[in-house]
C-alpha atoms as a PDB file:
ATOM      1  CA  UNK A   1       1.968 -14.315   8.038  1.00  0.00           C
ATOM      2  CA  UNK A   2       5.523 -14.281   7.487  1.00  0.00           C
ATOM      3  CA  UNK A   3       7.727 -11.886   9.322  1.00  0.00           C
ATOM      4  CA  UNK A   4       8.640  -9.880   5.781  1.00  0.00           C
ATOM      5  CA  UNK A   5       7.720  -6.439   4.698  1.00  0.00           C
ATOM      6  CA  UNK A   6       8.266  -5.207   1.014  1.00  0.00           C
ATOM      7  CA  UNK A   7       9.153  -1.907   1.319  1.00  0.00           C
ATOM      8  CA  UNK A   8      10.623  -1.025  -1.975  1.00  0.00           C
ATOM      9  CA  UNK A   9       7.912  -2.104  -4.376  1.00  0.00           C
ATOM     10  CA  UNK A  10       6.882  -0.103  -7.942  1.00  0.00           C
ATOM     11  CA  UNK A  11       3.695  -0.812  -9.886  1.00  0.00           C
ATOM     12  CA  UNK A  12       2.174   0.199 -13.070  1.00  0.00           C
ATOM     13  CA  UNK A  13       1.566   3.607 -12.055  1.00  0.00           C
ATOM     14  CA  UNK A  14       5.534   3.955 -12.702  1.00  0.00           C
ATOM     15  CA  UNK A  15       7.936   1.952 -14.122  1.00  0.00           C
ATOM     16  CA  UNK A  16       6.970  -1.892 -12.654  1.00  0.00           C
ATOM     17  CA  UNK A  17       4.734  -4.402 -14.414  1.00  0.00           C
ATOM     18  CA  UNK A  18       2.841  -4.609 -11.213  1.00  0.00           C
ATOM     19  CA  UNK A  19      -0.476  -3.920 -11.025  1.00  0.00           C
ATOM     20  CA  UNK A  20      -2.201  -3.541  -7.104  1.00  0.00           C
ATOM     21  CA  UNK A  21      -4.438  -6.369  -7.582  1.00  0.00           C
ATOM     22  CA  UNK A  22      -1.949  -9.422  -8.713  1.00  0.00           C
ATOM     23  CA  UNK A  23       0.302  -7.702  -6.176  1.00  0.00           C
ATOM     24  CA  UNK A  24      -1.817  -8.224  -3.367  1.00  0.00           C
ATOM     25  CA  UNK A  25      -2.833 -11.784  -4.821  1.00  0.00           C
ATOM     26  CA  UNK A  26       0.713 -12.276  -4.719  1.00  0.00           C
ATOM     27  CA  UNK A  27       1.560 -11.139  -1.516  1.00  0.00           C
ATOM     28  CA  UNK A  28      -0.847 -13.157  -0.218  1.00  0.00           C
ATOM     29  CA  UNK A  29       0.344 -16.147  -1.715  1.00  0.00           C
ATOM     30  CA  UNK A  30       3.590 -15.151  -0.342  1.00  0.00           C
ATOM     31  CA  UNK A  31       2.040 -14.517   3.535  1.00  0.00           C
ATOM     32  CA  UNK A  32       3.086 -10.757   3.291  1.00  0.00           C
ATOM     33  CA  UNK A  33       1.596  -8.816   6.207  1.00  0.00           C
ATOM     34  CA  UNK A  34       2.746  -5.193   4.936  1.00  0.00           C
ATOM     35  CA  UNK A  35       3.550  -4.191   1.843  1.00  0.00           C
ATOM     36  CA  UNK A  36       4.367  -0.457   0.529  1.00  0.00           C
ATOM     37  CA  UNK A  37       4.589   1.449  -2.539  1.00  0.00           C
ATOM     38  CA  UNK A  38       7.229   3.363  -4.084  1.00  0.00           C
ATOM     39  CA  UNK A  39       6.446   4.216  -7.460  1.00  0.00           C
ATOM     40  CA  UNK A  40       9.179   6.933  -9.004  1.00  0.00           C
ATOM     41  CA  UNK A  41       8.473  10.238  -8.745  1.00  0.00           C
ATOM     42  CA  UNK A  42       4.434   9.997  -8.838  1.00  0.00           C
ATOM     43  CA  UNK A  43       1.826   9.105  -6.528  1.00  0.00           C
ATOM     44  CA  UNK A  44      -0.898   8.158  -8.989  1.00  0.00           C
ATOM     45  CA  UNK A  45      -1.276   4.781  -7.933  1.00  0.00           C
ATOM     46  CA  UNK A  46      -1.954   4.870  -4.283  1.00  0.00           C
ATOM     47  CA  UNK A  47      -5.733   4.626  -4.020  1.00  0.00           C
ATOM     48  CA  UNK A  48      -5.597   1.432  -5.968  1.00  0.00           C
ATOM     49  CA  UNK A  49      -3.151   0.120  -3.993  1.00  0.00           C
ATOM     50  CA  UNK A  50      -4.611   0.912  -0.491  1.00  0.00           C
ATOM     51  CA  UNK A  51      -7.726  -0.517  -1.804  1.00  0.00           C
ATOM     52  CA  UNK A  52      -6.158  -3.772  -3.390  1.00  0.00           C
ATOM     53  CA  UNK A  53      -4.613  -4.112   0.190  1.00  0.00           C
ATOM     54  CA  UNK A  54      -7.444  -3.557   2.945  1.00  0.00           C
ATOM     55  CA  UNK A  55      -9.274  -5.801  -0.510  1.00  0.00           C
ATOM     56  CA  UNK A  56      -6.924  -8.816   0.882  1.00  0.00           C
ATOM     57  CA  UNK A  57      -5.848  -8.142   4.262  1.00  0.00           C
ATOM     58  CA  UNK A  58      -2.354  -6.735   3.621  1.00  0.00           C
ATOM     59  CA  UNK A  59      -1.396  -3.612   5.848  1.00  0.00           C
ATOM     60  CA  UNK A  60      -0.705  -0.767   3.244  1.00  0.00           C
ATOM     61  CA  UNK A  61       2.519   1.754   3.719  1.00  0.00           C
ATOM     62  CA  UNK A  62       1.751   4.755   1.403  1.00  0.00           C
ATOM     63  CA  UNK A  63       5.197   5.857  -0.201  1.00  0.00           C
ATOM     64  CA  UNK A  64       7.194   7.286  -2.974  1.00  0.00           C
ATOM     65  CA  UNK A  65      10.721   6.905  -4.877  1.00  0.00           C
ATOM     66  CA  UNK A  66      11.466  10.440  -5.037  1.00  0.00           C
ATOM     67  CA  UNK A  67      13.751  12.228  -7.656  1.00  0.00           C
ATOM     68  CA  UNK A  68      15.992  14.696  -5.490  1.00  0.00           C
ATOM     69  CA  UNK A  69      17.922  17.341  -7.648  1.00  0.00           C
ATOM     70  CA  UNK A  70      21.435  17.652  -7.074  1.00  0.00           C
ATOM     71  CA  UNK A  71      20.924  20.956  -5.918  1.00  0.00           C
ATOM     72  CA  UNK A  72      17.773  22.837  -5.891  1.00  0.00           C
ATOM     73  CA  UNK A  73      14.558  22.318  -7.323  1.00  0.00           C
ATOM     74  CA  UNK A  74      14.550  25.685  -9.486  1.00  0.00           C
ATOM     75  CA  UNK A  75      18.274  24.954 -10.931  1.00  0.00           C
ATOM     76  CA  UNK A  76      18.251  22.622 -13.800  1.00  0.00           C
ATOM     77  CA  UNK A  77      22.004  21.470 -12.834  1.00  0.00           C
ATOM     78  CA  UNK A  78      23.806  18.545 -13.190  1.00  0.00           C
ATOM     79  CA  UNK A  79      26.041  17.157 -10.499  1.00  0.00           C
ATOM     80  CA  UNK A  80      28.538  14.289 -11.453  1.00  0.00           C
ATOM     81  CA  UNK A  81      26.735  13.718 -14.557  1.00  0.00           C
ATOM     82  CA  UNK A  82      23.857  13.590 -12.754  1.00  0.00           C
ATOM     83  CA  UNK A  83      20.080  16.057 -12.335  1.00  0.00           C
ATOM     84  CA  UNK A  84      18.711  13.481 -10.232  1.00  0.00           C
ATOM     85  CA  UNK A  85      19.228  10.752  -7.341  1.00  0.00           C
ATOM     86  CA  UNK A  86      16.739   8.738  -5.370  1.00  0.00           C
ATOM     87  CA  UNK A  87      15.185   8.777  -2.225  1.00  0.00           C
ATOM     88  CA  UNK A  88      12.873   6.426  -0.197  1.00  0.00           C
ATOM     89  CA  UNK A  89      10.041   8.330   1.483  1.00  0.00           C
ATOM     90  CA  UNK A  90       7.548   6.486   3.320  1.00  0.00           C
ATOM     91  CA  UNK A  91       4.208   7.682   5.298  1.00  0.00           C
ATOM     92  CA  UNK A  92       4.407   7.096   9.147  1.00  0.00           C
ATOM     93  CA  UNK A  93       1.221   8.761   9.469  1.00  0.00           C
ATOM     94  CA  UNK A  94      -1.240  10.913   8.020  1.00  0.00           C
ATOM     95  CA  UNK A  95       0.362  14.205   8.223  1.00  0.00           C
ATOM     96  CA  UNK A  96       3.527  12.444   6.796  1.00  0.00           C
ATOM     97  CA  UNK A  97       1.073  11.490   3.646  1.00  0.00           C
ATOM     98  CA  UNK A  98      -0.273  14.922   3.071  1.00  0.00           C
ATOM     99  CA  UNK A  99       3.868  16.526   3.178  1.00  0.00           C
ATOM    100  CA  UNK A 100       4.776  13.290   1.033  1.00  0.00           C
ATOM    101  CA  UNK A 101       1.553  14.357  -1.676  1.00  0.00           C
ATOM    102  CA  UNK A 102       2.827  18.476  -1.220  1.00  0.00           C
ATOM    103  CA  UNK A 103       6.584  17.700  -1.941  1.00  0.00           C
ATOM    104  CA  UNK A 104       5.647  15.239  -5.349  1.00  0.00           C
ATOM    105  CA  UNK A 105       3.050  17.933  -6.409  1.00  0.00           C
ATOM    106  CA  UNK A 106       5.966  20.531  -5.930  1.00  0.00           C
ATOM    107  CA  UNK A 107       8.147  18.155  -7.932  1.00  0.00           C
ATOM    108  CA  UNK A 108       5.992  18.158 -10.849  1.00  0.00           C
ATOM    109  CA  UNK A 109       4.810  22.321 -10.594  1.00  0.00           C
ATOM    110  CA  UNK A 110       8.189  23.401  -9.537  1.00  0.00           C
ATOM    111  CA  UNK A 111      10.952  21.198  -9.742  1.00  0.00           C
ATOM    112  CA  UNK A 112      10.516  19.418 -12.709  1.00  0.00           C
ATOM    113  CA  UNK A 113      13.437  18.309 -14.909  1.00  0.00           C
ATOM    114  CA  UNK A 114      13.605  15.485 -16.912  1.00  0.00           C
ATOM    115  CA  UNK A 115      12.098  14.433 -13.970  1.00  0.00           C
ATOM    116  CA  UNK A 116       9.717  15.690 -11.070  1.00  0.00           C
ATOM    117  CA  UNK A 117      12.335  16.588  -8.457  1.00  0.00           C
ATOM    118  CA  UNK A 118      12.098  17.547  -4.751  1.00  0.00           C
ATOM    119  CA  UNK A 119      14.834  19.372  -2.848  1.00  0.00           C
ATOM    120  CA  UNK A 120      16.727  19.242   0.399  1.00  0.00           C
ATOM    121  CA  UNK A 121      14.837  22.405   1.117  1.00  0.00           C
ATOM    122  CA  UNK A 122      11.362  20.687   0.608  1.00  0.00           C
ATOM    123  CA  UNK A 123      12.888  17.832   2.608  1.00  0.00           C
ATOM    124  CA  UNK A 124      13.462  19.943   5.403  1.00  0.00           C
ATOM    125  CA  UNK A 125      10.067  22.133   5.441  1.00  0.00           C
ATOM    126  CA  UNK A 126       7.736  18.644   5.244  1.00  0.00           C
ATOM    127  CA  UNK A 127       9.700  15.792   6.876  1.00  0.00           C
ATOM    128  CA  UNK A 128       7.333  15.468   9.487  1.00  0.00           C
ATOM    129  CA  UNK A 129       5.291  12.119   9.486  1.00  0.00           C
ATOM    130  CA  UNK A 130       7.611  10.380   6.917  1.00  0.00           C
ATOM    131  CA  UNK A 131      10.375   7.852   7.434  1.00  0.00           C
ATOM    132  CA  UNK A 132      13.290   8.035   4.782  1.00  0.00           C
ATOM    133  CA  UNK A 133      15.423   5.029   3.130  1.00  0.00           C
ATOM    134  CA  UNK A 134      18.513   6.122   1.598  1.00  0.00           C
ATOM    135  CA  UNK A 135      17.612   4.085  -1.723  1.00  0.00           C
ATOM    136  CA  UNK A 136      19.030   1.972  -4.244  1.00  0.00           C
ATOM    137  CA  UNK A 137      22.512   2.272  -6.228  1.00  0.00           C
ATOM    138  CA  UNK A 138      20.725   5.730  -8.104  1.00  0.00           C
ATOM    139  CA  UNK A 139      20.524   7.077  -4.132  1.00  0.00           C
ATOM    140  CA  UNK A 140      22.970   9.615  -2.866  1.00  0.00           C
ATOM    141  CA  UNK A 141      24.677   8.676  -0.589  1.00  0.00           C
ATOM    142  CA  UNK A 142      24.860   4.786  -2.694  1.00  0.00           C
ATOM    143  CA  UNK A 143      26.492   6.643  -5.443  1.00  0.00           C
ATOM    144  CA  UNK A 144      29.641   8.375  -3.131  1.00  0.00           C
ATOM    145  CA  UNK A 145      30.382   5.134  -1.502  1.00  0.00           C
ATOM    146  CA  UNK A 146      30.413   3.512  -5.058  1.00  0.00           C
ATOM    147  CA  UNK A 147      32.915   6.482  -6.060  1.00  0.00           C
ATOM    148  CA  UNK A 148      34.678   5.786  -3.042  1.00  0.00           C
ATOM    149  CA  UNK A 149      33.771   8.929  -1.436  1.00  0.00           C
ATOM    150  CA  UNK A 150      32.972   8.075   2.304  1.00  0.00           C
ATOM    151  CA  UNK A 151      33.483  11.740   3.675  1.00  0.00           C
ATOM    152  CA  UNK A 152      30.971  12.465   0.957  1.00  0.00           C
ATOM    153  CA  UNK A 153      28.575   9.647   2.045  1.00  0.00           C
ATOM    154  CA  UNK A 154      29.341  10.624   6.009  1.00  0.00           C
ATOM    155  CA  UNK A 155      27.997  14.091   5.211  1.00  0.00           C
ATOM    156  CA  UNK A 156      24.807  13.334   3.345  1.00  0.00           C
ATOM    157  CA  UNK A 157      24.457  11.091   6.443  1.00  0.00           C
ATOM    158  CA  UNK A 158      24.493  13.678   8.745  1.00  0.00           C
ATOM    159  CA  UNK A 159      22.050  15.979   6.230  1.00  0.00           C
ATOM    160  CA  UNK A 160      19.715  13.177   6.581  1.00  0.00           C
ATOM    161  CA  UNK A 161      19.911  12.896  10.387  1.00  0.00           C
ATOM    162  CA  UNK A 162      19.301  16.270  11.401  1.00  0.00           C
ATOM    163  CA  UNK A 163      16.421  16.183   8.917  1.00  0.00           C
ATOM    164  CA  UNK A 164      14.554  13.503  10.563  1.00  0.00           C
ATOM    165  CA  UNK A 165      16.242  11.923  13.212  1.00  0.00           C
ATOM    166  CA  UNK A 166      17.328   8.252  14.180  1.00  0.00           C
ATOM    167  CA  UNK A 167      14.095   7.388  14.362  1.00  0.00           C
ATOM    168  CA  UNK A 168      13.093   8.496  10.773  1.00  0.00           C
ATOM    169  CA  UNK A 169      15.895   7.485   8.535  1.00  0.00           C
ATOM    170  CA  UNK A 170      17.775   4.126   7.330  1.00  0.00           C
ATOM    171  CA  UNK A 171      19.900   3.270   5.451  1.00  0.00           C
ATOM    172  CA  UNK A 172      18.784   1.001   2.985  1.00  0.00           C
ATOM    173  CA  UNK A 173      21.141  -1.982   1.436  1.00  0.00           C
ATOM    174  CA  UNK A 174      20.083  -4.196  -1.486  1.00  0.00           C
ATOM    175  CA  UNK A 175      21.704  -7.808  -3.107  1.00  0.00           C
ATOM    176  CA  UNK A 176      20.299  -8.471  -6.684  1.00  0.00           C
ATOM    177  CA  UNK A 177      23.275  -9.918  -7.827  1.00  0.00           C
ATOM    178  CA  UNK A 178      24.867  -6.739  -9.314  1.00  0.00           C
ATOM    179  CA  UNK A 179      28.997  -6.316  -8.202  1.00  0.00           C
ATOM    180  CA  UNK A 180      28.749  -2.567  -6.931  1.00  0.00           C
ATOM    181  CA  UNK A 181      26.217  -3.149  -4.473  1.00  0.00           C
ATOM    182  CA  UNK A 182      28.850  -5.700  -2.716  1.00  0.00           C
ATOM    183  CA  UNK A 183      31.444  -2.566  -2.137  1.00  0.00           C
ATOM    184  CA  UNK A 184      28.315   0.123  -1.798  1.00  0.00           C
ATOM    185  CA  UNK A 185      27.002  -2.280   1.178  1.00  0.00           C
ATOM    186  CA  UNK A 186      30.285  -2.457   2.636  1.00  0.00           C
ATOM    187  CA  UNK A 187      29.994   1.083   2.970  1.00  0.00           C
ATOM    188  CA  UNK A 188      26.435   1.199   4.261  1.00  0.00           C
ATOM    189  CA  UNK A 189      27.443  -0.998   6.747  1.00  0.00           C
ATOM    190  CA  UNK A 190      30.550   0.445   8.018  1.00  0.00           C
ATOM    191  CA  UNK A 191      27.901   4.210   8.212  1.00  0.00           C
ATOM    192  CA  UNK A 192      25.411   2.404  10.192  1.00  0.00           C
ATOM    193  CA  UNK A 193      28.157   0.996  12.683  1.00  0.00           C
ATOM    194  CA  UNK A 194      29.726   4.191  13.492  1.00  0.00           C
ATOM    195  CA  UNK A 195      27.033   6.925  12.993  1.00  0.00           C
ATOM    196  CA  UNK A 196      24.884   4.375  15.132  1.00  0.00           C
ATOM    197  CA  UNK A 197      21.972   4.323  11.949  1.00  0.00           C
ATOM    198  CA  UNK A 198      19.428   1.339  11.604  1.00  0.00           C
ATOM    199  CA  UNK A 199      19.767  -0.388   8.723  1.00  0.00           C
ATOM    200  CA  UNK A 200      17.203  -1.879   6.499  1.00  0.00           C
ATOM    201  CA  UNK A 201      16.960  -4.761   3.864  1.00  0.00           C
ATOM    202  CA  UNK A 202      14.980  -4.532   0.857  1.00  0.00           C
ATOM    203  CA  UNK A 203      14.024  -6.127  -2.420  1.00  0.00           C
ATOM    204  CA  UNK A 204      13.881  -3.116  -5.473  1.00  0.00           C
ATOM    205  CA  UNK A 205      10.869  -4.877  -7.119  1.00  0.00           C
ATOM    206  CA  UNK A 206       9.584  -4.036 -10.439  1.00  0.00           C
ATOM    207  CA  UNK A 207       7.829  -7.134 -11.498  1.00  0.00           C
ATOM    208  CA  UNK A 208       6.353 -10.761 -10.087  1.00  0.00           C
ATOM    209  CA  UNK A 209       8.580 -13.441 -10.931  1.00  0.00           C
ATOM    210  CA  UNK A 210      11.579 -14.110 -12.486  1.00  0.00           C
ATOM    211  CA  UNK A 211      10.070 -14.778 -15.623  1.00  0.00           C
ATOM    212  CA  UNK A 212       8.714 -11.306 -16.030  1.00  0.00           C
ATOM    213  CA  UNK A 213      11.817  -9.921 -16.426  1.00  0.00           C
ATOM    214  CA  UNK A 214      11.576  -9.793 -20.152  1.00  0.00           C
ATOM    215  CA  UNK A 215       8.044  -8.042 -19.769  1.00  0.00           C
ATOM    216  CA  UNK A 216      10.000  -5.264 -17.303  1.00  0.00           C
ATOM    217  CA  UNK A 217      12.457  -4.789 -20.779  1.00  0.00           C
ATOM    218  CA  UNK A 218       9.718  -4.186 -22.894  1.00  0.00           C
ATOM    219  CA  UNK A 219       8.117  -1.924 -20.970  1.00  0.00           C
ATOM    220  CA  UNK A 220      11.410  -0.008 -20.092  1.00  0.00           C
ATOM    221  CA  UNK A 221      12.259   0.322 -24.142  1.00  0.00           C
ATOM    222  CA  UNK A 222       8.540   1.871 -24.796  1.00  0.00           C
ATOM    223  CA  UNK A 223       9.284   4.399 -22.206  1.00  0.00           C
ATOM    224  CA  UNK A 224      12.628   5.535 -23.380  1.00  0.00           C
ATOM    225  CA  UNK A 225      11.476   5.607 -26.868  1.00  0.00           C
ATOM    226  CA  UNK A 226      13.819   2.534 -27.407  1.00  0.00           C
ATOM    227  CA  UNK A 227      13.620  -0.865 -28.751  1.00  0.00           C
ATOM    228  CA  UNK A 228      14.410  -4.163 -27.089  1.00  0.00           C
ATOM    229  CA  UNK A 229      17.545  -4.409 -29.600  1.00  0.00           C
ATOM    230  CA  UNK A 230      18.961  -1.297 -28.965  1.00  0.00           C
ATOM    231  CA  UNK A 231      22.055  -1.461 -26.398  1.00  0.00           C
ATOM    232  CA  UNK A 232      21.651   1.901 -25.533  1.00  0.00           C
ATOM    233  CA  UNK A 233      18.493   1.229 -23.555  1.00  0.00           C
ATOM    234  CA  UNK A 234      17.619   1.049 -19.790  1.00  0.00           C
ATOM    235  CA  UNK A 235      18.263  -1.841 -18.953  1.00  0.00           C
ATOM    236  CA  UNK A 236      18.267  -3.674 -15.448  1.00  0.00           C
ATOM    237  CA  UNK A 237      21.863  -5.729 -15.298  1.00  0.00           C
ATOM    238  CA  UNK A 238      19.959  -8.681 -13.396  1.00  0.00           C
ATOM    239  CA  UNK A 239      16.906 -10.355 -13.464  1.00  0.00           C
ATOM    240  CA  UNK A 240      16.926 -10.432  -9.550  1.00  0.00           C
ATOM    241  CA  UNK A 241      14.120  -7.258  -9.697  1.00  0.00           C
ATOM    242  CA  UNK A 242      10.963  -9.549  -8.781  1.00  0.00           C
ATOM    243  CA  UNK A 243       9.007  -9.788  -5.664  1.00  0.00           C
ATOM    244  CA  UNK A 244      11.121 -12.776  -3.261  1.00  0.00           C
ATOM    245  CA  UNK A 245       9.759 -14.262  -0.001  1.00  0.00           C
ATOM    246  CA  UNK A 246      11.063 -14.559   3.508  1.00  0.00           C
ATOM    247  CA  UNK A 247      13.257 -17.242   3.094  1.00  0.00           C
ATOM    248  CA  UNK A 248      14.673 -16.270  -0.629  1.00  0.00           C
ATOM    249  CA  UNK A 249      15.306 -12.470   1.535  1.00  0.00           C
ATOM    250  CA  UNK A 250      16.718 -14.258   4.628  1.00  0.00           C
ATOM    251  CA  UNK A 251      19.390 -15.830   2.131  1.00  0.00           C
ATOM    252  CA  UNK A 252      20.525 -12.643   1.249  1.00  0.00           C
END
């Protein structure tokens, strides 16, 4: 097996065109050894996925993209422009999968905007048994270092840390060709050197190939109510979203 785990990884159950089973086919085609799921906001997918995994002899890592409100759950406030960021929560164990499936329940039942969001609070009461990523370019602390803000990205930092620990959180850089993610890794890297935090290389995948790009588009415009013509649709800026291998991750 190659020495590469997907960490980052969405399916069907969210917004990816990836369904467990051709993952796993994939994955094994690939010589993937672990691979984890991180479907936005929702957790319907996992079963599936755990059994398309133990189905081909991939390790599974139960996770989730949270949404995390700018401020608390309850307050239906926008910070920046923004009611949501994103956050990388991943199970470590089994009491870290029954905080991670409390906390998205509580998203839905209580903090739902737009979005089911978590809080800091909820962060706080059920880190135990997780391991956090700091996320893509929608993340926090991403988003102050792409405004320039590094006191702003050194405290969230430091939010994070006491929350849970060295052990427990990373931050999280990503390369799929899009020009902010050059200056937001610059940051990430200059955090990690002098607040002494692991760092962590991922691949935001939404889809199998290349090719499937188009297929992620469509799907995106049905979701926001859009069409494929419209410019003011999600869009992803890159078609770099698909699952790579060891050596297409290594160059990066």
């Amino acid at each position: 097996m190659a020495n590469k785990i997907d960490l980052h990884t969405h399916t069907t159950a969210s917004d990816g065109t990836l369904t467990p089973t051709e993952l796993m086919a994939h994955a094994r085609e690939l010589g993937l050894s672990t691979v984890a799921i991180t479907d936005h906001g929702v957790m319907y997918g996992v079963i599936d996925f755990y059994r398309a995994c133990k189905a081909k002899g991939v390790h599974p890592v139960i996770g989730c993209e949270v949404y995390l409100a700018p401020h608390s759950r309850f307050d239906r406030s926008y910070m920046n422009g923004e009611w949501h960021s994103h956050l990388i929560l991943l199970c470590e164990n089994m009491t870290g999968y029954r905080n991670l499936i409390h906390m998205v329940s509580l998203g839905f039942s209580e903090g739902f905007y737009m979005k089911p969001r978590i809080d800091m609070e909820l962060l706080r009461q059920h880190s135990e048994g997780l391991i956090c990523l700091s996320a893509c370019l929608a993340g926090v602390i991403p988003r102050a270092l792409a405004e320039g803000d590094m006191d702003g990205a050194y405290e969230l930092c430091e939010q994070f840390l006491e929350i849970f620990d060295r052990d427990h959180f990373y931050l999280e850089v990503q390369d799929h060709g899009i020009d902010v993610q050059k200056k937001v890794n610059e940051g990430l890297f200059q955090l990690a050197d002098e607040l002494n935090i692991g760092l962590v290389a991922t691949n935001d995948a939404h889809y199998l190939t290349k090719k499937d790009a188009r297929i992620q588009d469509v799907l995106m415009s049905i979701q926001m109510g859009k069409t494929v013509d419209d410019p003011t649709r999600m869009k992803f800026e890159t078609e770099e979203f698909y699952i790579k291998d060891a050596d297409e991750m290594a160059a990066l």
